[in-house]
C-alpha atoms as a PDB file:
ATOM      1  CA  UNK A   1     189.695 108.821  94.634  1.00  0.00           C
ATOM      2  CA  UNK A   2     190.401 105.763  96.583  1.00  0.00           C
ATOM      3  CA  UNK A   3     190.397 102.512  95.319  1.00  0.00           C
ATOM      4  CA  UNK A   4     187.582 100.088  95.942  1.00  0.00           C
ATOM      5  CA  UNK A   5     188.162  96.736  97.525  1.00  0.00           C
ATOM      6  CA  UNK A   6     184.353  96.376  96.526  1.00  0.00           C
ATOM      7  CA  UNK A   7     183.299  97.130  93.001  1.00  0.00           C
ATOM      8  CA  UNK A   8     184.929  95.613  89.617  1.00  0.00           C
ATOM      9  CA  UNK A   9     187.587  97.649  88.050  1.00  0.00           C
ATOM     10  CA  UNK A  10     185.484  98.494  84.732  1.00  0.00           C
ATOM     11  CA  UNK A  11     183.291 100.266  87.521  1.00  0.00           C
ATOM     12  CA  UNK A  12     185.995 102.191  89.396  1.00  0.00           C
ATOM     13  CA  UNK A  13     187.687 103.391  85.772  1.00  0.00           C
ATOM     14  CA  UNK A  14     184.057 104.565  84.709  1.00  0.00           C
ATOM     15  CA  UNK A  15     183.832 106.268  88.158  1.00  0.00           C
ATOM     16  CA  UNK A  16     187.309 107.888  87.839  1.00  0.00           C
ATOM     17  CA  UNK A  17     186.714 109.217  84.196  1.00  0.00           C
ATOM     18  CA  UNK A  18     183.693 110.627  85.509  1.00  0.00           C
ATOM     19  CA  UNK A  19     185.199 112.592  88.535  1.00  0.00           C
ATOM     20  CA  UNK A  20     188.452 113.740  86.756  1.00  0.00           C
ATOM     21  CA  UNK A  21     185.709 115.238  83.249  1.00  0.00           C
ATOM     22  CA  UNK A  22     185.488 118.964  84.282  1.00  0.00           C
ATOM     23  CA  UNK A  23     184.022 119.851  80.597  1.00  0.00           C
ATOM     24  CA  UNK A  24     181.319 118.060  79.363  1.00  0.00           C
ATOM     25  CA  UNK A  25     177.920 118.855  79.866  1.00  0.00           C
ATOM     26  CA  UNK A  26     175.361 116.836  82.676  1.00  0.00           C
ATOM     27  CA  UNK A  27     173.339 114.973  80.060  1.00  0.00           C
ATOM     28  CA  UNK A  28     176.914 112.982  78.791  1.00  0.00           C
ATOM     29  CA  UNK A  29     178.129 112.735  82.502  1.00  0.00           C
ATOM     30  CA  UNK A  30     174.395 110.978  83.321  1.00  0.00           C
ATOM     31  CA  UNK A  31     174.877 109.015  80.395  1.00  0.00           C
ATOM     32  CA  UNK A  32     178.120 107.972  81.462  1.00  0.00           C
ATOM     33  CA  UNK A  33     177.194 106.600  85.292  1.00  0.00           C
ATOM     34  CA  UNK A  34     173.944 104.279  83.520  1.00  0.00           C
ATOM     35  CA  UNK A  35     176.763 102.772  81.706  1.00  0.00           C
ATOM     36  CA  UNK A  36     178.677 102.123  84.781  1.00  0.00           C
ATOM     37  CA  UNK A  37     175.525 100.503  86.701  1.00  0.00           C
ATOM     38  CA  UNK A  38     175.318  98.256  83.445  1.00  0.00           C
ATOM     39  CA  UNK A  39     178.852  97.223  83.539  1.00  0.00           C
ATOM     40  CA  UNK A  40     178.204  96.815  87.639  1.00  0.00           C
ATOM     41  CA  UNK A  41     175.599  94.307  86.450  1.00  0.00           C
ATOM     42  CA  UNK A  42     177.548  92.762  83.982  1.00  0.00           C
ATOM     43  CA  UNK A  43     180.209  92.052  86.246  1.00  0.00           C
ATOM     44  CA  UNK A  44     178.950  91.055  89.931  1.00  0.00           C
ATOM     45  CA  UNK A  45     179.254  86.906  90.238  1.00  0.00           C
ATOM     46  CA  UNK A  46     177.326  86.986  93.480  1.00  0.00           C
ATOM     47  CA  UNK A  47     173.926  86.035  93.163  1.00  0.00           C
ATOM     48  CA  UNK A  48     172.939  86.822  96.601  1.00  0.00           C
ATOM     49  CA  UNK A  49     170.686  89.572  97.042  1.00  0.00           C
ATOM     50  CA  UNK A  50     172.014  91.539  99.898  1.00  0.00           C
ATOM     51  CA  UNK A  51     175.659  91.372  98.467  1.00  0.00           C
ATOM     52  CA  UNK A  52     174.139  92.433  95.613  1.00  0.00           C
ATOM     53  CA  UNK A  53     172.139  95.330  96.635  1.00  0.00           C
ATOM     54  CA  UNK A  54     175.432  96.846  98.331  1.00  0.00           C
ATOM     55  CA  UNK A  55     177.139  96.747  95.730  1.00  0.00           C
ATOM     56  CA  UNK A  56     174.667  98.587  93.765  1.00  0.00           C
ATOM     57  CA  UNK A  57     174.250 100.980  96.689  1.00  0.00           C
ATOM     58  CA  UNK A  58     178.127 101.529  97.217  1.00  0.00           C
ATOM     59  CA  UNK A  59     178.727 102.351  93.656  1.00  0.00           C
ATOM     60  CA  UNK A  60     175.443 104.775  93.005  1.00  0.00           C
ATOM     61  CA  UNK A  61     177.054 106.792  96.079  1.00  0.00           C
ATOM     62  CA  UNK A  62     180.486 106.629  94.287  1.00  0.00           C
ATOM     63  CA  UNK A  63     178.312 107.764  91.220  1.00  0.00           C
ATOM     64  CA  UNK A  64     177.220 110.817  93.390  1.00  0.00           C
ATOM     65  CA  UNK A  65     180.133 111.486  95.057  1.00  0.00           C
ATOM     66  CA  UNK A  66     182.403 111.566  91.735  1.00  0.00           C
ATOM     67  CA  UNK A  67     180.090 114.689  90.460  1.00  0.00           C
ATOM     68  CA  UNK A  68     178.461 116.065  93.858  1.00  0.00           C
ATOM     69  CA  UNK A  69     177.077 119.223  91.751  1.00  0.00           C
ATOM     70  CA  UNK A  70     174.942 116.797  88.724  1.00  0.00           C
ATOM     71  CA  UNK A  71     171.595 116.490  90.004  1.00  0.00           C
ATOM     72  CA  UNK A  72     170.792 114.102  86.848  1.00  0.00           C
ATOM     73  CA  UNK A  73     173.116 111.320  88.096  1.00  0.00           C
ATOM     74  CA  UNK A  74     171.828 111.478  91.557  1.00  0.00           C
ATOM     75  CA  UNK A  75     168.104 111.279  90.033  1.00  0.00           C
ATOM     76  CA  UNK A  76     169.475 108.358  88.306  1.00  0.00           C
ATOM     77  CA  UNK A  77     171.150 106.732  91.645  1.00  0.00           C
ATOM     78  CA  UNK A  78     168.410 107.831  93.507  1.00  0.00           C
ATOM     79  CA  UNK A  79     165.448 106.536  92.002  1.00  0.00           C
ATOM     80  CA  UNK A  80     167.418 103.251  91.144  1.00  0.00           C
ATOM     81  CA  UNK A  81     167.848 102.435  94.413  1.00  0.00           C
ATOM     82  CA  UNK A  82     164.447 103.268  95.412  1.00  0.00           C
ATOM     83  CA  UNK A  83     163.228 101.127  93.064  1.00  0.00           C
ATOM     84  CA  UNK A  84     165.661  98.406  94.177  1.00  0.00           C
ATOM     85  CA  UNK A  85     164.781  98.401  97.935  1.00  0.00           C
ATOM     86  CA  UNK A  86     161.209  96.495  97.100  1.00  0.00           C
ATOM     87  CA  UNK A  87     162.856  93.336  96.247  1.00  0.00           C
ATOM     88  CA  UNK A  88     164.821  90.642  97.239  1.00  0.00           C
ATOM     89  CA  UNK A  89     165.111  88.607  94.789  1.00  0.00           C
ATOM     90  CA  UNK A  90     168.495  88.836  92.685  1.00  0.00           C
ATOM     91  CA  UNK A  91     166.590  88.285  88.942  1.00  0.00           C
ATOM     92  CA  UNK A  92     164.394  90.520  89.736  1.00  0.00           C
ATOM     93  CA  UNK A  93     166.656  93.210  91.369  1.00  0.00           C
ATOM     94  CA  UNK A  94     168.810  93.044  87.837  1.00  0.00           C
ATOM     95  CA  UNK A  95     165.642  93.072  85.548  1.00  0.00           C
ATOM     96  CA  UNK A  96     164.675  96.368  88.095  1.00  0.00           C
ATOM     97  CA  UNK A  97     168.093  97.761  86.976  1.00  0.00           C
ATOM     98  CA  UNK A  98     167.979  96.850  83.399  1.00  0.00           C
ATOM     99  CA  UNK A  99     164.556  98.372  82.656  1.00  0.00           C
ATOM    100  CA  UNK A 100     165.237 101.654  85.128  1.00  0.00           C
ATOM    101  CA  UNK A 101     168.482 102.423  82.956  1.00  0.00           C
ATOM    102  CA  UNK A 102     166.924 101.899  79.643  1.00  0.00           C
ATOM    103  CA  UNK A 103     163.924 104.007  80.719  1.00  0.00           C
ATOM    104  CA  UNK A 104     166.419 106.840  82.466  1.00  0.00           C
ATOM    105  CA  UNK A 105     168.525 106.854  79.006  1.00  0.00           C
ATOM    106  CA  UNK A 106     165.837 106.995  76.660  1.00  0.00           C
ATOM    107  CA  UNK A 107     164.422 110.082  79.132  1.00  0.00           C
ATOM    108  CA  UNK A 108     167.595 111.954  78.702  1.00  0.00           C
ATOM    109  CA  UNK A 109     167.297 111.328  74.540  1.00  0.00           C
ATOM    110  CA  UNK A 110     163.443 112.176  74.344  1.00  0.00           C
ATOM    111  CA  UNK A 111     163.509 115.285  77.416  1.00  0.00           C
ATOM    112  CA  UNK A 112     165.913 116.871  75.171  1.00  0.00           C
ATOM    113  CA  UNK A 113     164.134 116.818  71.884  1.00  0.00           C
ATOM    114  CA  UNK A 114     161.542 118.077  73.667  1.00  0.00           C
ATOM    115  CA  UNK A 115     163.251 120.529  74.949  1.00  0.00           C
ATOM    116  CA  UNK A 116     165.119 121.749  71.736  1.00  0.00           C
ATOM    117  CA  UNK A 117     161.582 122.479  70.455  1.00  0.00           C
ATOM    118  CA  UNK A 118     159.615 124.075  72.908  1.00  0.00           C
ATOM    119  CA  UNK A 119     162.990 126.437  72.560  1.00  0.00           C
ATOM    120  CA  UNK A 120     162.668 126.754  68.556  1.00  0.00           C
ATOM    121  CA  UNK A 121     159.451 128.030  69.178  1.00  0.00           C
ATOM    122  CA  UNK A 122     160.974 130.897  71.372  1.00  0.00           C
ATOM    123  CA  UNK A 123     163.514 131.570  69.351  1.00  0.00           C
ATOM    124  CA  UNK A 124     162.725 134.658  66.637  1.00  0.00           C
ATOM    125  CA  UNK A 125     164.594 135.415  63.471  1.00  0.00           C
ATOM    126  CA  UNK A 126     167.546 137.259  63.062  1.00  0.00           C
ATOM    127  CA  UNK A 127     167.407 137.480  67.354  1.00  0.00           C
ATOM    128  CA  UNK A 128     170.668 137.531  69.042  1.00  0.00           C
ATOM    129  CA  UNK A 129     171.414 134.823  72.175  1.00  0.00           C
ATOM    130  CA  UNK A 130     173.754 135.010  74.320  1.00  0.00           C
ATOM    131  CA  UNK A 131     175.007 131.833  75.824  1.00  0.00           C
ATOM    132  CA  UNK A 132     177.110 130.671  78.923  1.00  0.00           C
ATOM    133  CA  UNK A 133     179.584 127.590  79.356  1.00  0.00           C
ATOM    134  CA  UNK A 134     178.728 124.178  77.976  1.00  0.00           C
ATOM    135  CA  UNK A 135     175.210 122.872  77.819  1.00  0.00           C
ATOM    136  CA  UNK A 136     174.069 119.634  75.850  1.00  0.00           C
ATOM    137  CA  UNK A 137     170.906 121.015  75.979  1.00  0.00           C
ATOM    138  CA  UNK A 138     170.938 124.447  74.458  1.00  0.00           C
ATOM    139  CA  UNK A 139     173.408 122.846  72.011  1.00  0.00           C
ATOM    140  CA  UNK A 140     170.823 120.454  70.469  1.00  0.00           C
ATOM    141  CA  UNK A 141     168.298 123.204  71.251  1.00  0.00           C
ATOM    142  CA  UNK A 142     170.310 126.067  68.496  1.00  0.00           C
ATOM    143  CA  UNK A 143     171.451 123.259  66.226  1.00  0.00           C
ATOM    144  CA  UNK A 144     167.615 122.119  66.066  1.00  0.00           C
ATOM    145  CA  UNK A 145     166.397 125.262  65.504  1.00  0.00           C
ATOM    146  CA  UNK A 146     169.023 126.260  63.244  1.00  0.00           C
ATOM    147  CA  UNK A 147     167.792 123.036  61.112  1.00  0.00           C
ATOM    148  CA  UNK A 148     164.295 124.232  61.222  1.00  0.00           C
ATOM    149  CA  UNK A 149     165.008 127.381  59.329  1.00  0.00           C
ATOM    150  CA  UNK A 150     165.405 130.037  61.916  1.00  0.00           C
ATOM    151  CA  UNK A 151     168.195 132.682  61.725  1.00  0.00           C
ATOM    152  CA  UNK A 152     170.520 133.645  64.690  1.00  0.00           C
ATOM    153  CA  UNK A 153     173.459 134.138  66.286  1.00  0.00           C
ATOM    154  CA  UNK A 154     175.209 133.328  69.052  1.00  0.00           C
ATOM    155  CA  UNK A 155     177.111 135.088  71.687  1.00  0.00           C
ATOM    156  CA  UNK A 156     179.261 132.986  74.656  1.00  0.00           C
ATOM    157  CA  UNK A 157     181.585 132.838  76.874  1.00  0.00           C
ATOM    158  CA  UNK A 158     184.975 131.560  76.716  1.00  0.00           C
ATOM    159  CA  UNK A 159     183.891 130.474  80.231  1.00  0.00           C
ATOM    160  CA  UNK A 160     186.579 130.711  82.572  1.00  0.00           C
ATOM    161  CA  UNK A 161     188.742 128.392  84.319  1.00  0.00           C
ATOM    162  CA  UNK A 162     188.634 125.743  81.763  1.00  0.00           C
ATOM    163  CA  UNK A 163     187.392 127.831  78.718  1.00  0.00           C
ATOM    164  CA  UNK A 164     184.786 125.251  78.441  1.00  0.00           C
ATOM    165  CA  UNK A 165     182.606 127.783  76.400  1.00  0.00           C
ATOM    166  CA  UNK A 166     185.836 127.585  73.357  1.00  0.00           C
ATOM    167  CA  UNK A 167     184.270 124.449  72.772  1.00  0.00           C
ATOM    168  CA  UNK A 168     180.618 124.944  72.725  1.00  0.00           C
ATOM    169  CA  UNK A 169     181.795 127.802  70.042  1.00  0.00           C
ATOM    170  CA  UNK A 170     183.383 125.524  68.023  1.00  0.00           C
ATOM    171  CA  UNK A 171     180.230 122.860  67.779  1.00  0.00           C
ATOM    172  CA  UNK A 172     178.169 125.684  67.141  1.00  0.00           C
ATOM    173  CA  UNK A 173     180.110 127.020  64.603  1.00  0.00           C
ATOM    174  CA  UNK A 174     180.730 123.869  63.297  1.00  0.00           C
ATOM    175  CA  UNK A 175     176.534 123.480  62.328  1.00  0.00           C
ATOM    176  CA  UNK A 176     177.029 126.355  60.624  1.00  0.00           C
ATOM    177  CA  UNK A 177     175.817 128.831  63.405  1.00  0.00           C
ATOM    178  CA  UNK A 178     177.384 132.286  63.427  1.00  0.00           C
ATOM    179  CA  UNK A 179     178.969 132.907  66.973  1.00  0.00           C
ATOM    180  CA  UNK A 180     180.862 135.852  68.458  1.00  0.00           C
ATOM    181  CA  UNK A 181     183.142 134.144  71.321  1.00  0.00           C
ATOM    182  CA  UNK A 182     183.963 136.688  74.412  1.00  0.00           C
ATOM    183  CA  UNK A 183     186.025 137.173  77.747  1.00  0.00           C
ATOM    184  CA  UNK A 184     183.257 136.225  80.532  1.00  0.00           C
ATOM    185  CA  UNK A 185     183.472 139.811  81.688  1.00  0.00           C
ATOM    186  CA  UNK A 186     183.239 141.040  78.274  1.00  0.00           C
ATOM    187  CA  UNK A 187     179.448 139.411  77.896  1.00  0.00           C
ATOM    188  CA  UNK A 188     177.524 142.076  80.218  1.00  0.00           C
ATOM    189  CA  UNK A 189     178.656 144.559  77.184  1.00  0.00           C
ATOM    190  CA  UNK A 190     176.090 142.406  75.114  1.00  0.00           C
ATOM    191  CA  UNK A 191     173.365 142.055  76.959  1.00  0.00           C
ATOM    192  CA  UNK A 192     171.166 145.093  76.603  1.00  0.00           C
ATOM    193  CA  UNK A 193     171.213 144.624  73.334  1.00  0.00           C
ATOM    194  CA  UNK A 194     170.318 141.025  72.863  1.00  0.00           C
ATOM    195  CA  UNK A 195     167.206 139.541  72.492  1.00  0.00           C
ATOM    196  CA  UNK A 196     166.973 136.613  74.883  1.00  0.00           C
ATOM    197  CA  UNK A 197     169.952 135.135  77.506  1.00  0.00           C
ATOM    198  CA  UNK A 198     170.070 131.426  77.398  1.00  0.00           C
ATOM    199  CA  UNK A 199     171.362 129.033  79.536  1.00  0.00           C
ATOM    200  CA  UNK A 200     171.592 125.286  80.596  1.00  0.00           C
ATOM    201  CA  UNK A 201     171.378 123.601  83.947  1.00  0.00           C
ATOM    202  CA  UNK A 202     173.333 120.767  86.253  1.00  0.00           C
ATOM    203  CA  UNK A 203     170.818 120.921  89.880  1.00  0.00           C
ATOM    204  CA  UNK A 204     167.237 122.911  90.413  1.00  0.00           C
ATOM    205  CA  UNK A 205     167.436 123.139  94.360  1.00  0.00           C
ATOM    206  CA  UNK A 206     165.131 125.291  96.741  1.00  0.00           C
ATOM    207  CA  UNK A 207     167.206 127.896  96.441  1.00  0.00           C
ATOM    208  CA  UNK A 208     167.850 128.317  92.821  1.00  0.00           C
ATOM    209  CA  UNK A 209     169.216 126.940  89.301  1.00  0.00           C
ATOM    210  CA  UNK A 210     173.074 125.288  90.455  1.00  0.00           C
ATOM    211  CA  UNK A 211     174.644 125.943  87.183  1.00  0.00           C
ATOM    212  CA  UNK A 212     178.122 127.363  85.810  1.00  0.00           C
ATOM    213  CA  UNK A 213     179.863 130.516  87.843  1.00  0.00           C
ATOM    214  CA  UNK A 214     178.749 133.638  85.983  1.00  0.00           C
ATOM    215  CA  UNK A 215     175.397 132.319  85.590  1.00  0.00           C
ATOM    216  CA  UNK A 216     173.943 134.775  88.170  1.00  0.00           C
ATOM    217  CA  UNK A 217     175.537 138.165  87.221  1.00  0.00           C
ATOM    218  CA  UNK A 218     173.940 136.874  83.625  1.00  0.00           C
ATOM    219  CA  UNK A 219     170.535 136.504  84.926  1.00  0.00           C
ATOM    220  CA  UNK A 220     170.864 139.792  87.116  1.00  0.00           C
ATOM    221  CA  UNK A 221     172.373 141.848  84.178  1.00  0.00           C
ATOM    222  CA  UNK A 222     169.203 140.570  81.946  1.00  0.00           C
ATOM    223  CA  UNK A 223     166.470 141.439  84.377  1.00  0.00           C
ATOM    224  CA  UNK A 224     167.979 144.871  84.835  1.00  0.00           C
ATOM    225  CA  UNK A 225     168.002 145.511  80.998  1.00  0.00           C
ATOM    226  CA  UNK A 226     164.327 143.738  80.575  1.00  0.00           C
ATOM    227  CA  UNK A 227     166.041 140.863  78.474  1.00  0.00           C
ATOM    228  CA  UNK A 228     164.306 137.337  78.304  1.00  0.00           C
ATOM    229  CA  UNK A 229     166.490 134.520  80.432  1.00  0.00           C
ATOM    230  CA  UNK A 230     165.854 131.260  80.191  1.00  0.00           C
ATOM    231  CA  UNK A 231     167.394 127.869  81.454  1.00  0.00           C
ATOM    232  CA  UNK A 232     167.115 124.533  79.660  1.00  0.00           C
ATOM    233  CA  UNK A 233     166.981 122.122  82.074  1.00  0.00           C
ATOM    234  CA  UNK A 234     165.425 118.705  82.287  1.00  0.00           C
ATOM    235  CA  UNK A 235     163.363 117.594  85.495  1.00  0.00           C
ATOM    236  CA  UNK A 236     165.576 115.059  86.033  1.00  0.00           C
ATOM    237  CA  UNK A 237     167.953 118.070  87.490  1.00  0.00           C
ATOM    238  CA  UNK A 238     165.057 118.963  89.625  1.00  0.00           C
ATOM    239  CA  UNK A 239     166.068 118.015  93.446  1.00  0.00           C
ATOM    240  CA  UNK A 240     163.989 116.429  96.363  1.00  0.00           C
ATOM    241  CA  UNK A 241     163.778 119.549  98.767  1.00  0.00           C
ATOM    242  CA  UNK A 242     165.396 117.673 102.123  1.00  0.00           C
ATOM    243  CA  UNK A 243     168.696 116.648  99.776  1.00  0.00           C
ATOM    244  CA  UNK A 244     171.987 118.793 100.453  1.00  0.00           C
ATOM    245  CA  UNK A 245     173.483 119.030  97.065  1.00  0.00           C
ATOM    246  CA  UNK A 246     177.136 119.896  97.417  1.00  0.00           C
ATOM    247  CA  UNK A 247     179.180 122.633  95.522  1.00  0.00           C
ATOM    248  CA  UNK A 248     182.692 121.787  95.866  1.00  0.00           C
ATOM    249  CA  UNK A 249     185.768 123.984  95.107  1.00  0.00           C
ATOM    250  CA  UNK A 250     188.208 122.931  92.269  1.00  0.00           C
ATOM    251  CA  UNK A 251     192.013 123.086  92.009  1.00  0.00           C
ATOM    252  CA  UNK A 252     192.794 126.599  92.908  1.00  0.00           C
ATOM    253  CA  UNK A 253     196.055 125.872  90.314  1.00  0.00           C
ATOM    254  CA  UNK A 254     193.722 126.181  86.929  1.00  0.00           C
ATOM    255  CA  UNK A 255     193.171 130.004  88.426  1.00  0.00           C
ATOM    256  CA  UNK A 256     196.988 130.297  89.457  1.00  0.00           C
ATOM    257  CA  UNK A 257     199.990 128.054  89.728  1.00  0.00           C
ATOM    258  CA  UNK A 258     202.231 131.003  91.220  1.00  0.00           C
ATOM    259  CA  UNK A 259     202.411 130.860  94.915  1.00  0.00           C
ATOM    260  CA  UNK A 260     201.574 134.415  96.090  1.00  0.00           C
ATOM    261  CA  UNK A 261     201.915 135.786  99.649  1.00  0.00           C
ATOM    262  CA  UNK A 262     198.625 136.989 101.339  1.00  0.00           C
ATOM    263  CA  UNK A 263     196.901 135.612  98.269  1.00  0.00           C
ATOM    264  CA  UNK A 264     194.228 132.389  98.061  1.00  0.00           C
ATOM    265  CA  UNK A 265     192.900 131.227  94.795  1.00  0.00           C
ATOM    266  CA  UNK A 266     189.248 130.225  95.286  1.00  0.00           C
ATOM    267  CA  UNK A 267     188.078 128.117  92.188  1.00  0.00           C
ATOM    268  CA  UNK A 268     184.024 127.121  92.046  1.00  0.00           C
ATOM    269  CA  UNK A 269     182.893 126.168  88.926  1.00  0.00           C
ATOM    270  CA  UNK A 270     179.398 126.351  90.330  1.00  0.00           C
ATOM    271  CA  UNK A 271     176.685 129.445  91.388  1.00  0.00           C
ATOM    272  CA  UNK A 272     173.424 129.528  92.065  1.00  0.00           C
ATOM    273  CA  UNK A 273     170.832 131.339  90.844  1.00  0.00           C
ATOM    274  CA  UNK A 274     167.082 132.053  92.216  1.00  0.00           C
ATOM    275  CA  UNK A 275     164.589 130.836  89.920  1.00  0.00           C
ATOM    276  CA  UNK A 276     162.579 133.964  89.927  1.00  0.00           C
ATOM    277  CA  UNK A 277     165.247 136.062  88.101  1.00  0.00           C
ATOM    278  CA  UNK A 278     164.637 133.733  85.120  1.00  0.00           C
ATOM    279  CA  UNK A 279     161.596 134.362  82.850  1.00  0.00           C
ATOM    280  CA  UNK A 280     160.991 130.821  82.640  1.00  0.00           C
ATOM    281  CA  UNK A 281     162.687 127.260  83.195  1.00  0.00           C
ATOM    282  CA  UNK A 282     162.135 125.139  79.733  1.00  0.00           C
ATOM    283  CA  UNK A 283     162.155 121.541  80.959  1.00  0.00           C
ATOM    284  CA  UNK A 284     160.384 118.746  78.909  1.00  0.00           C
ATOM    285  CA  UNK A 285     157.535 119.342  80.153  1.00  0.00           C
ATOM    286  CA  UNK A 286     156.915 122.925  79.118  1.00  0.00           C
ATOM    287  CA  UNK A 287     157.915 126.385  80.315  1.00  0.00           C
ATOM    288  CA  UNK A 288     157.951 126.223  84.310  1.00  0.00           C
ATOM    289  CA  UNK A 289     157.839 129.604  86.590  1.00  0.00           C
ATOM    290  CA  UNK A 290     158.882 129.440  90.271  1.00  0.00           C
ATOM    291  CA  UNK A 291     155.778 128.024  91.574  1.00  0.00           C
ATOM    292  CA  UNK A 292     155.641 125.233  89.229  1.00  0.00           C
ATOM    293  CA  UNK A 293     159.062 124.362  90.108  1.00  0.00           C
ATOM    294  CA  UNK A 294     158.614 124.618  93.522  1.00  0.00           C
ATOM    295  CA  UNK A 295     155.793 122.167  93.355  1.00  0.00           C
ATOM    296  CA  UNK A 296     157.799 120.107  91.472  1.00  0.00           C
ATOM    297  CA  UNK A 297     160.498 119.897  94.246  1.00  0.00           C
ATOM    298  CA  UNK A 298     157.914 119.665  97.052  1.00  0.00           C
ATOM    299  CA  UNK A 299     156.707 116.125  94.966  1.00  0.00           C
ATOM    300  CA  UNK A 300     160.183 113.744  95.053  1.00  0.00           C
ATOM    301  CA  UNK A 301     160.972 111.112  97.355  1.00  0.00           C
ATOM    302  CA  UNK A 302     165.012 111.085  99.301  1.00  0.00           C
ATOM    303  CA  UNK A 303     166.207 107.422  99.495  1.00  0.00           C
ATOM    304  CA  UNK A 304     167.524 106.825 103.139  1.00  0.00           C
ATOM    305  CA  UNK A 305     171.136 106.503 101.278  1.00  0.00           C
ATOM    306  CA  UNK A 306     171.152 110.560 101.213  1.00  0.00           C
ATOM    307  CA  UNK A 307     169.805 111.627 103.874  1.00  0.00           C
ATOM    308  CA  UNK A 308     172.946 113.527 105.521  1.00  0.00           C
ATOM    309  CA  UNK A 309     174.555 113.434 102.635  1.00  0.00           C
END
């Protein structure tokens, strides 16, 4: 990333650790980019509006740009700056600011209680759940309902490139959860015999849940077998329909560092999955179906900043 003439340097190290984190889940990486807007704050001298709207502006599209496939931090950047554009007045821009990232971060900490019980109550004892990649939702969501009595275990990926999934093992293992950790190809072996397929979600577009690679032969594997598939995924990952989320490729070296003739590594971390093969879309507010979500999509507002994007 380039650096920026612009912004503070507190801001363009927050913006750098949050391009170069290929592991953790969207909930930490939203987390992380309302702490960069308050350091932004923090740190602009200017007290003229329009210099300090920009800035604002430049460094929610850095925000954006850093992670192009986390639909929470665009909701974030998005709805901050459309919340910004009604005033010109510098207090009140900054008191805008203050009380949009205290509301956005305590959204993130009460959608996913919500969440993690909505999912206890779906959960049956003794079921088996199979699991994919890193999700801070269905984390909290088994370690809740694992603290509420019920008995399960847990099947996931190792979750290829980065093995991302080793670590979601280890946490759940850690709370005292009983987890079988497998090859990604090894998982489809699993499904007919599971009980329910769970998964989390970075981006609800119009064509489907954007979420780890694998997620879609996962869904398509538990419709054919009649197995229950759910994603856990917040509406702040729900997109406006006119925005083009990007899914970028990665460094084709974490797939290969050997040159090979005739031979070119393709690395996306990302697929995406229609929302009908899921049986239902837990978000905070209850269990959505593709209609639901559809209105859902069909009810947010683009700020100009995006359009094109």
């Amino acid at each position: 990333m380039k650096k920026f003439s612009n912004l503070p340097i507190k801001v363009e190290e927050n913006i750098k650790l949050i391009e170069s984190d290929n592991t953790s889940g969207s909930i930490e990486l939203a987390r992380m980019a309302v702490k960069t807007i308050e350091i932004l704050v923090e740190n602009i001298s200017s007290e003229n509006p329009d210099i300090f709207k920009s800035l604002v502006k430049e460094t929610a599209l850095k925000l954006v740009n850093a992670q192009p496939s986390m639909a929470s931090i665009f909701t974030f950047a998005n709805n901050l700056l459309l919340q910004i554009d009604k005033s010109y007045d510098t207090s009140k821009i900054k008191n805008i600011i203050e009380r949009h990232c205290k509301r956005f971060a305590n959204h993130l900490n009460n959608s996913s209680i919500k969440i993690s019980k909505f999912t206890q109550n779906m959960i049956k004892n003794d079921s088996k759940i199979i699991t994919h990649s890193y999700s801070s939702s269905v984390l909290n969501s088994l370690i809740f309902s694992k603290k509420q009595g019920k008995n399960f275990h847990v099947i996931c990926t190792e979750s290829r490139p980065i093995n991302e999934g080793v670590k979601f093992a280890k946490k759940l293992g850690e709370a005292g959860i009983k987890v079988k950790l497998v090859t990604d190809a090894a998982i489809y072996n699993y499904i007919e015999t599971s009980d329910m397929v769970i998964v989390g979600g970075d981006a609800i577009v119009e064509d489907g849940l954007v979420n780890k690679i694998g997620t879609l032969g996962l869904a398509i594997a538990a419709k054919h077998f009649n197995v229950g598939c759910y994603s856990l995924c917040g509406s702040e990952k729900i997109l406006p329909i006119s925005y083009n989320l990007k899914i970028v490729k990665k460094n084709p070296s974490e797939i290969t560092t050997s040159k090979i003739k005739n031979v070119a590594p393709i690395n996306f971390y990302f697929d995406v999955t229609p929302v009908e093969l899921f049986t239902g879309v837990i978000t905070e507010l209850g269990l959505k179906n593709q209609t639901e979500i559809q209105t859902l999509i069909e009810e947010l507002t683009l700020h100009k900043l995006f359009e094109n994007h």
